[in-house]
PDB file of N, CA and C in Angstrom:
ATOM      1  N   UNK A   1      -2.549  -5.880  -0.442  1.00  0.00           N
ATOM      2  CA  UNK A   1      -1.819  -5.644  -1.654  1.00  0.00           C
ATOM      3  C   UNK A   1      -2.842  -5.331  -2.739  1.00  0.00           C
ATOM      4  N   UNK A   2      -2.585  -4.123  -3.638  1.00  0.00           N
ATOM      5  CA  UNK A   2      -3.393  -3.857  -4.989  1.00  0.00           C
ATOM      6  C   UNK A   2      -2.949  -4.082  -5.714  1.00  0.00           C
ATOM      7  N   UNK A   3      -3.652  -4.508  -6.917  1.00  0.00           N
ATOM      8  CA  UNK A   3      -3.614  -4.158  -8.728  1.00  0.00           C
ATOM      9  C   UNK A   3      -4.731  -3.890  -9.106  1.00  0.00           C
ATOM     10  N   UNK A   4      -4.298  -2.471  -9.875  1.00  0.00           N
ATOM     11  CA  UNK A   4      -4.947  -2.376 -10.538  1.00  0.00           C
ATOM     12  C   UNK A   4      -6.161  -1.813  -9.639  1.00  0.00           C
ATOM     13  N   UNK A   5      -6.010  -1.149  -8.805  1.00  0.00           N
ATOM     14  CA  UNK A   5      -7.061  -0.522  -7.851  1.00  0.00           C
ATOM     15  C   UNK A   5      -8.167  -1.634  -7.028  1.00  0.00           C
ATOM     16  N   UNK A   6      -7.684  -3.045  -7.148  1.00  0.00           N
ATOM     17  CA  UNK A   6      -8.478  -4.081  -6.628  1.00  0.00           C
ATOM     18  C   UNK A   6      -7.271  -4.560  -5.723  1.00  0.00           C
ATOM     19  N   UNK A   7      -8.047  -4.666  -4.859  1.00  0.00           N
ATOM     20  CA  UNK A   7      -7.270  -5.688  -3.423  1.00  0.00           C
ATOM     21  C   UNK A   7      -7.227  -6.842  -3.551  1.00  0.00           C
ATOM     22  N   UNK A   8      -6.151  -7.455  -3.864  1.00  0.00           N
ATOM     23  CA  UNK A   8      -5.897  -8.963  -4.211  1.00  0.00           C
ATOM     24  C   UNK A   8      -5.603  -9.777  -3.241  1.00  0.00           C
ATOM     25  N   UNK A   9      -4.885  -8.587  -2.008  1.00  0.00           N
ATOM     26  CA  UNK A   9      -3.764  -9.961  -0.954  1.00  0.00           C
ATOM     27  C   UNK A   9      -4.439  -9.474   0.111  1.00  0.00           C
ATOM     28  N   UNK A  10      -4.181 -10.002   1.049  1.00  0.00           N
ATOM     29  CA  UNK A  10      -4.089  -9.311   2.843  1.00  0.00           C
ATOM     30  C   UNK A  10      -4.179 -10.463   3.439  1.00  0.00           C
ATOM     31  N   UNK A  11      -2.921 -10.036   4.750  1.00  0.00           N
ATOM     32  CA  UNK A  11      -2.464 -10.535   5.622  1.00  0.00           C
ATOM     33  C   UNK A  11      -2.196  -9.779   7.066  1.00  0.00           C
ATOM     34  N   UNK A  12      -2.635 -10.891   7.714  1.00  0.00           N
ATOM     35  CA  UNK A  12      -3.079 -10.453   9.422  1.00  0.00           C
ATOM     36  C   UNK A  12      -1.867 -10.770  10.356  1.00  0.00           C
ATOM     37  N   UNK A  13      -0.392 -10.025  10.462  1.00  0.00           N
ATOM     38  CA  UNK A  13       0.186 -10.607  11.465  1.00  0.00           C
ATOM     39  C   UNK A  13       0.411 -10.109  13.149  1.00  0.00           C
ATOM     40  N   UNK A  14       0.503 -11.209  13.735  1.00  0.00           N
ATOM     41  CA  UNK A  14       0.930 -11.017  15.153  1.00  0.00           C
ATOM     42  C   UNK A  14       1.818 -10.734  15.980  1.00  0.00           C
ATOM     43  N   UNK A  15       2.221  -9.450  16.277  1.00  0.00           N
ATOM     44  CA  UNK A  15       3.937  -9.797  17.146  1.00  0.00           C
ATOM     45  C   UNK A  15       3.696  -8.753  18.222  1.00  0.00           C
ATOM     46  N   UNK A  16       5.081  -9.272  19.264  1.00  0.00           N
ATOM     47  CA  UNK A  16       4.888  -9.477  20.393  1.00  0.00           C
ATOM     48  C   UNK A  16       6.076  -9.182  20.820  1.00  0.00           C
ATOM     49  N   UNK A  17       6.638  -9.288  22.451  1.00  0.00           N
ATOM     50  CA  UNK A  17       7.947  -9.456  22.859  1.00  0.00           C
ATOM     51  C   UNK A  17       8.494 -10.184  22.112  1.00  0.00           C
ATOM     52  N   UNK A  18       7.532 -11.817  22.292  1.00  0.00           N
ATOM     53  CA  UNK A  18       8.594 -13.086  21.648  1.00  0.00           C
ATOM     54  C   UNK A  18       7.614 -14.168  20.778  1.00  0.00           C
ATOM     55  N   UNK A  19       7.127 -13.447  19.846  1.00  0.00           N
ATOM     56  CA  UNK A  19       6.289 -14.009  18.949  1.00  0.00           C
ATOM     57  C   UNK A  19       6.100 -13.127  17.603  1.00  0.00           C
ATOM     58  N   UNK A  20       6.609 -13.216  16.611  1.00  0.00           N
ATOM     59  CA  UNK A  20       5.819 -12.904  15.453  1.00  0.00           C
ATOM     60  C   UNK A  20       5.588 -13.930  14.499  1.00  0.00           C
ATOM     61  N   UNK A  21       4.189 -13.502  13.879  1.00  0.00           N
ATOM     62  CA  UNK A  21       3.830 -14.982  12.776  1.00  0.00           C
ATOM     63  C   UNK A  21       2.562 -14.372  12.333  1.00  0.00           C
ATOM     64  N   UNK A  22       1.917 -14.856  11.262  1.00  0.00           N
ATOM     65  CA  UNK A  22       1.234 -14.802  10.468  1.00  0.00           C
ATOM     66  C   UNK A  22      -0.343 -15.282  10.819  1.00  0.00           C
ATOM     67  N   UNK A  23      -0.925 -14.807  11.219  1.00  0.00           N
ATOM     68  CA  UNK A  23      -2.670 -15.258  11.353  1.00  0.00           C
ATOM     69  C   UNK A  23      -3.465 -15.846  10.531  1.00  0.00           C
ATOM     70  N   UNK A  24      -3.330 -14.831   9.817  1.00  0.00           N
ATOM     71  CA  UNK A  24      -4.319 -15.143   7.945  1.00  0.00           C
ATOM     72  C   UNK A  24      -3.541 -14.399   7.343  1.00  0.00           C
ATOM     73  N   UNK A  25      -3.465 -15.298   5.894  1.00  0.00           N
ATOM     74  CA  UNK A  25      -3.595 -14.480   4.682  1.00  0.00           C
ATOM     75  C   UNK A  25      -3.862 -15.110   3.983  1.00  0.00           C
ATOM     76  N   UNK A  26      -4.941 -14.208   2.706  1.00  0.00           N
ATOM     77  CA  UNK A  26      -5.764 -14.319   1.846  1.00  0.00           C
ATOM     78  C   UNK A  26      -5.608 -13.711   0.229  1.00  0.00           C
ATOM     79  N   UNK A  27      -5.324 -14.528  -0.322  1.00  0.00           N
ATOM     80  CA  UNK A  27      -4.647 -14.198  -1.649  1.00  0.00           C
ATOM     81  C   UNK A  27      -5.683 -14.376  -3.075  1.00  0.00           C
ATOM     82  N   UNK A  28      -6.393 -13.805  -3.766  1.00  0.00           N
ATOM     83  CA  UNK A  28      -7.296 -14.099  -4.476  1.00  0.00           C
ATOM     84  C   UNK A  28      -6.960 -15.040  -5.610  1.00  0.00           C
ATOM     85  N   UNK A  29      -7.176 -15.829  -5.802  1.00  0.00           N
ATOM     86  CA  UNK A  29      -8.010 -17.367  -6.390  1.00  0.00           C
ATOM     87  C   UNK A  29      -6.822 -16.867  -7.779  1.00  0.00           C
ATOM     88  N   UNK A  30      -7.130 -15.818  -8.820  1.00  0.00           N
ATOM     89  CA  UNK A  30      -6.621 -15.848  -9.422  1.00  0.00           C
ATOM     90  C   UNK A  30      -4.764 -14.879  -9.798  1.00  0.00           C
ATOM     91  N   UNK A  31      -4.961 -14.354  -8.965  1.00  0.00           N
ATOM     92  CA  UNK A  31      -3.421 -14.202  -8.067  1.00  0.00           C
ATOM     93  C   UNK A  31      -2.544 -15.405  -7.630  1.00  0.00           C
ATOM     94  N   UNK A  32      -2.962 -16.074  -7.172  1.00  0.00           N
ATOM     95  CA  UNK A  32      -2.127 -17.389  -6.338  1.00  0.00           C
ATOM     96  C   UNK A  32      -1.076 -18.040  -7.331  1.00  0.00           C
ATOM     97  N   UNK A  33      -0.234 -18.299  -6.892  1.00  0.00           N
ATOM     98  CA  UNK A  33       0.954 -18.788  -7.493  1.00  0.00           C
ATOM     99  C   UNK A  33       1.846 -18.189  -8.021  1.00  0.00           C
ATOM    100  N   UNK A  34       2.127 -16.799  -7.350  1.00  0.00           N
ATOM    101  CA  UNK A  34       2.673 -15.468  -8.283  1.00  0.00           C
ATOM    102  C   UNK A  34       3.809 -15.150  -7.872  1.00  0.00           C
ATOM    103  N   UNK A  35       4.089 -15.845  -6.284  1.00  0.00           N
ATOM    104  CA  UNK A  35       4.925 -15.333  -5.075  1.00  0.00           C
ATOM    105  C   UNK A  35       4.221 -14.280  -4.491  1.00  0.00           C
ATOM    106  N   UNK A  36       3.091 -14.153  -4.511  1.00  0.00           N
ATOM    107  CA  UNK A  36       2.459 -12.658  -3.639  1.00  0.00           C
ATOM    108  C   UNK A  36       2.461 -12.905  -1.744  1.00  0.00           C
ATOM    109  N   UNK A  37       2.118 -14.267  -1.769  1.00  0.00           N
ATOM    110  CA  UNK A  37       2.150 -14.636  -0.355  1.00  0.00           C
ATOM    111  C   UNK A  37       4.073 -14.122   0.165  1.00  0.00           C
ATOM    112  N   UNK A  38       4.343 -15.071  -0.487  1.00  0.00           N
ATOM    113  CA  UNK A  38       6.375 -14.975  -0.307  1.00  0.00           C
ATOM    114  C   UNK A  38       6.377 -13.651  -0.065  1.00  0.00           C
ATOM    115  N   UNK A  39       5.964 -12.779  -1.018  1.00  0.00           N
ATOM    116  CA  UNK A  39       6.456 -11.120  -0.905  1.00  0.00           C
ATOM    117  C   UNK A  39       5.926 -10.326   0.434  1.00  0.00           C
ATOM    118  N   UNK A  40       4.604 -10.714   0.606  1.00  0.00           N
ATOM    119  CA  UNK A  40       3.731 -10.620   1.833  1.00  0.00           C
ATOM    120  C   UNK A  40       4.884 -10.626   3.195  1.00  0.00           C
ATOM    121  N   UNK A  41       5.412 -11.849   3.063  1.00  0.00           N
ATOM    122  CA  UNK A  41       6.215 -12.380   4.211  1.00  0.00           C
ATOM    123  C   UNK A  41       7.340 -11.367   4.551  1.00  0.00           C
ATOM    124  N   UNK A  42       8.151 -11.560   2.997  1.00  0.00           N
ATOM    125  CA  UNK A  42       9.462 -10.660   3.019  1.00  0.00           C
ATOM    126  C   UNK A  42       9.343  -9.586   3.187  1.00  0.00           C
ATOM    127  N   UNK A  43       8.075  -8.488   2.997  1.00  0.00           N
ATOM    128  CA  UNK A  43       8.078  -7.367   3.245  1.00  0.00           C
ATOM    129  C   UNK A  43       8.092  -7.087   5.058  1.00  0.00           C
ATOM    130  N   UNK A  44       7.089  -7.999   5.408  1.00  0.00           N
ATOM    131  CA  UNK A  44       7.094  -7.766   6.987  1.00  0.00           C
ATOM    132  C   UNK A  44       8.046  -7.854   7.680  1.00  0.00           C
ATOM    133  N   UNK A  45       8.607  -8.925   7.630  1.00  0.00           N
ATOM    134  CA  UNK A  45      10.175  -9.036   8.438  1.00  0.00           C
ATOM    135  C   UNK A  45      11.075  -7.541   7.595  1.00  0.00           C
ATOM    136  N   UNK A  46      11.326  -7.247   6.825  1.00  0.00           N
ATOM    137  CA  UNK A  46      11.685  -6.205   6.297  1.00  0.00           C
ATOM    138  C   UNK A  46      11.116  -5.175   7.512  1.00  0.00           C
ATOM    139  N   UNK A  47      10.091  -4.639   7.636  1.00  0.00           N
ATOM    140  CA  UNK A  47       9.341  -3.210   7.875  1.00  0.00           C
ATOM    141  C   UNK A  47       9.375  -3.855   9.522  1.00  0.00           C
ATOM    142  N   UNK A  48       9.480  -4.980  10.095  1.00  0.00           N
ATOM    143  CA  UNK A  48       9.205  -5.005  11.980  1.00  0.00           C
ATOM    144  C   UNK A  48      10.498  -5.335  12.126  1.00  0.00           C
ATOM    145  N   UNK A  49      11.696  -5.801  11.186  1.00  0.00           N
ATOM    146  CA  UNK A  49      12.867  -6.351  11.412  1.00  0.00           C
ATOM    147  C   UNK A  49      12.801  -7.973  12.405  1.00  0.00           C
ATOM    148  N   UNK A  50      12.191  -8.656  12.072  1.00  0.00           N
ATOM    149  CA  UNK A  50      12.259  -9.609  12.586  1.00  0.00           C
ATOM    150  C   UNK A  50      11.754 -11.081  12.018  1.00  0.00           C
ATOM    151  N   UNK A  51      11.944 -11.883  12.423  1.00  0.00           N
ATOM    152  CA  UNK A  51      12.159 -13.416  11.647  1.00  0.00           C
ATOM    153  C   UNK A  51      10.569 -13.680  11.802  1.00  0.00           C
ATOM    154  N   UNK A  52       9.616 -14.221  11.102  1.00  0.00           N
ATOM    155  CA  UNK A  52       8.577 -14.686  11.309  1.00  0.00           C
ATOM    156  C   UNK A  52       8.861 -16.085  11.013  1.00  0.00           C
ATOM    157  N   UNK A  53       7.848 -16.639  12.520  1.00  0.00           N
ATOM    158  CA  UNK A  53       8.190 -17.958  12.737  1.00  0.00           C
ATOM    159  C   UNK A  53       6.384 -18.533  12.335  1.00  0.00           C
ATOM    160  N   UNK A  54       6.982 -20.220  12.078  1.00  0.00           N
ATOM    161  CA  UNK A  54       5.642 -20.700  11.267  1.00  0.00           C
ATOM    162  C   UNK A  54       4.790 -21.303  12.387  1.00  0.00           C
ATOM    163  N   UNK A  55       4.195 -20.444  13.148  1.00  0.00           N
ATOM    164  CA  UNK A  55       3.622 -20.403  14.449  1.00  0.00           C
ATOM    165  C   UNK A  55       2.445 -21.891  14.044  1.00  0.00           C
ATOM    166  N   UNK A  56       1.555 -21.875  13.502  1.00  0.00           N
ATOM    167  CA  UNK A  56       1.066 -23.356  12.925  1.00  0.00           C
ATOM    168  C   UNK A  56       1.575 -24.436  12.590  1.00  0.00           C
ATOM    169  N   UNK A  57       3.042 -24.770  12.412  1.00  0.00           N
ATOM    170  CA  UNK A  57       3.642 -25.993  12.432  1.00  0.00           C
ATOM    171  C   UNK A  57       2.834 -27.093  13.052  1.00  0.00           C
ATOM    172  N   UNK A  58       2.656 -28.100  12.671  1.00  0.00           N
ATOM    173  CA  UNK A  58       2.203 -29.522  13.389  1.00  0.00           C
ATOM    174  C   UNK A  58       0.305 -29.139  13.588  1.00  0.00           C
ATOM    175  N   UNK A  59       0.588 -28.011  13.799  1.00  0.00           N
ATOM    176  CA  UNK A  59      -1.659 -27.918  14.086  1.00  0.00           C
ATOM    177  C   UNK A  59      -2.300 -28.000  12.933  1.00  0.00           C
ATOM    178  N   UNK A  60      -3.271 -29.135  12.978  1.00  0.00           N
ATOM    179  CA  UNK A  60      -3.896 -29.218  11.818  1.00  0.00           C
ATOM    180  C   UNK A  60      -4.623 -28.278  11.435  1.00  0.00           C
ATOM    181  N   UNK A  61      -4.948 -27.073  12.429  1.00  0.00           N
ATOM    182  CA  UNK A  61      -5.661 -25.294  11.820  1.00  0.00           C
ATOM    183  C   UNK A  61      -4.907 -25.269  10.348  1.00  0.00           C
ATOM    184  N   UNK A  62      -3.674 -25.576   9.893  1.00  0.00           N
ATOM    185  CA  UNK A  62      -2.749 -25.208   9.256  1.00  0.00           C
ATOM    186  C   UNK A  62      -3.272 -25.590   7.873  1.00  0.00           C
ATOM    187  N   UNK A  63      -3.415 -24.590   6.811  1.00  0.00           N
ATOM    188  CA  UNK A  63      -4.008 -25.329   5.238  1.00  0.00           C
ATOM    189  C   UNK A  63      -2.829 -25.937   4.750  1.00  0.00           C
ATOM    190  N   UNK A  64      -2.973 -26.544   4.035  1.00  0.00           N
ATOM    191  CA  UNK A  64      -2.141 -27.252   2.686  1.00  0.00           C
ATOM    192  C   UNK A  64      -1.033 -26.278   2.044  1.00  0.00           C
ATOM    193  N   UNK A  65      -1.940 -25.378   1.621  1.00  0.00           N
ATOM    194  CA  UNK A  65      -1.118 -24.276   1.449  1.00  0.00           C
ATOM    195  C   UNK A  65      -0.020 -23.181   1.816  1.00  0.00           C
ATOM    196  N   UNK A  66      -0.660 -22.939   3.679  1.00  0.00           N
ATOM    197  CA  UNK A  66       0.519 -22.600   4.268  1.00  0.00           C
ATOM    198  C   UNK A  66       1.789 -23.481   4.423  1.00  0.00           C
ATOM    199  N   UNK A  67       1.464 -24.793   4.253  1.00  0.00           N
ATOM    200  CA  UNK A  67       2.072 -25.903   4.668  1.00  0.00           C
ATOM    201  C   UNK A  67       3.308 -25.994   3.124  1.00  0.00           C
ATOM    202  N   UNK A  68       2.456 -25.857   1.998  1.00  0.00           N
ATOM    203  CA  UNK A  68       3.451 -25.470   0.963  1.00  0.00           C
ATOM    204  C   UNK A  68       4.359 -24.502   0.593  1.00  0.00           C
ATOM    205  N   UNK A  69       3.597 -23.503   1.545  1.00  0.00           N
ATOM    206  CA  UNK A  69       4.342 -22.123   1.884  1.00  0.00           C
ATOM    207  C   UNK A  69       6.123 -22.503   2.858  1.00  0.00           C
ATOM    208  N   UNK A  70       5.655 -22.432   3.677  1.00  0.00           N
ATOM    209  CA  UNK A  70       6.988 -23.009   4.474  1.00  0.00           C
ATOM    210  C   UNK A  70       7.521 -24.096   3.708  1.00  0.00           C
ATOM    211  N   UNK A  71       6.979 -25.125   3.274  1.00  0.00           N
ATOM    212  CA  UNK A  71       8.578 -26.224   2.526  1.00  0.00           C
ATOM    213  C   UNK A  71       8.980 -25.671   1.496  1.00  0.00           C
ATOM    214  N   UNK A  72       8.671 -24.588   1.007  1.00  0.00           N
ATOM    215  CA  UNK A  72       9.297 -24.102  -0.713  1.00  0.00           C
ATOM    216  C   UNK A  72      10.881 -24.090  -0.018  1.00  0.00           C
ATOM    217  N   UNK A  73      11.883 -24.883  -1.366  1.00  0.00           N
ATOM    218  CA  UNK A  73      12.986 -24.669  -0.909  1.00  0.00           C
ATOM    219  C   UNK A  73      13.800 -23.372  -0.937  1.00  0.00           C
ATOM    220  N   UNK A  74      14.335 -22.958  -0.122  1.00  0.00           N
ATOM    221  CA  UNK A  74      15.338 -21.593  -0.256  1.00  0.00           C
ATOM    222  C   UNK A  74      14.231 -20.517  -0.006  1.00  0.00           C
ATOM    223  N   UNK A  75      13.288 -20.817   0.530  1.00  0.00           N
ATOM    224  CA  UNK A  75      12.536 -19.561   0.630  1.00  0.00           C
ATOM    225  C   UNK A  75      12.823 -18.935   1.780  1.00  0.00           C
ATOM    226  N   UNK A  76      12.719 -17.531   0.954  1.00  0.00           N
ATOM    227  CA  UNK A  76      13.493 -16.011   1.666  1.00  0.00           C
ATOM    228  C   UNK A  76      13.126 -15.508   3.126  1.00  0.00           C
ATOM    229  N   UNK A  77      12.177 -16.101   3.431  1.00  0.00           N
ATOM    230  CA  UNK A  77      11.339 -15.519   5.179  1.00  0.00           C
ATOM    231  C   UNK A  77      12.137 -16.424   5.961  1.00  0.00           C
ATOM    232  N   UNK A  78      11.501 -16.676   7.319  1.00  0.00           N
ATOM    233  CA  UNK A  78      11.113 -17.646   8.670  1.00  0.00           C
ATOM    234  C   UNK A  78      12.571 -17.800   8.913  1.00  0.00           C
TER     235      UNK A  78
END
């Protein structure tokens, strides 16, 4: 994702027969908290048509952050 001719976002996802989900994504420091990740999400299932599942559940690989990502309530992905 750009602004402003600078790359702020990017995200790495995985899909498959019976897997899609999210690898990395990397949102710059002063971007964060904008919904850019959320939009990240909603666009993909949008453009592959399919549900991305929170393939890191329970593994501690998992940051804080993704982890805040998935409990936001009513949020639009997964």
């Amino acid at each position: 994702m750009r602004f402003e001719e600078n790359i702020v976002a990017n995200a790495d996802f995985v899909i498959s027969e019976d897997d899609f989900h999210c690898d990395n994504v990397r949102v710059d420091e002063e971007h964060r908290r904008k919904g850019i990740c959320t939009a990240l999400y909603v666009f993909a299932e949008k453009l592959f048509g399919r549900k991305i599942e929170n393939f890191w559940k329970g593994d501690p690989i998992q940051t804080d952050a993704a982890k805040k990502l998935w409990d936001q309530p009513n949020r639009p992905f997964g």
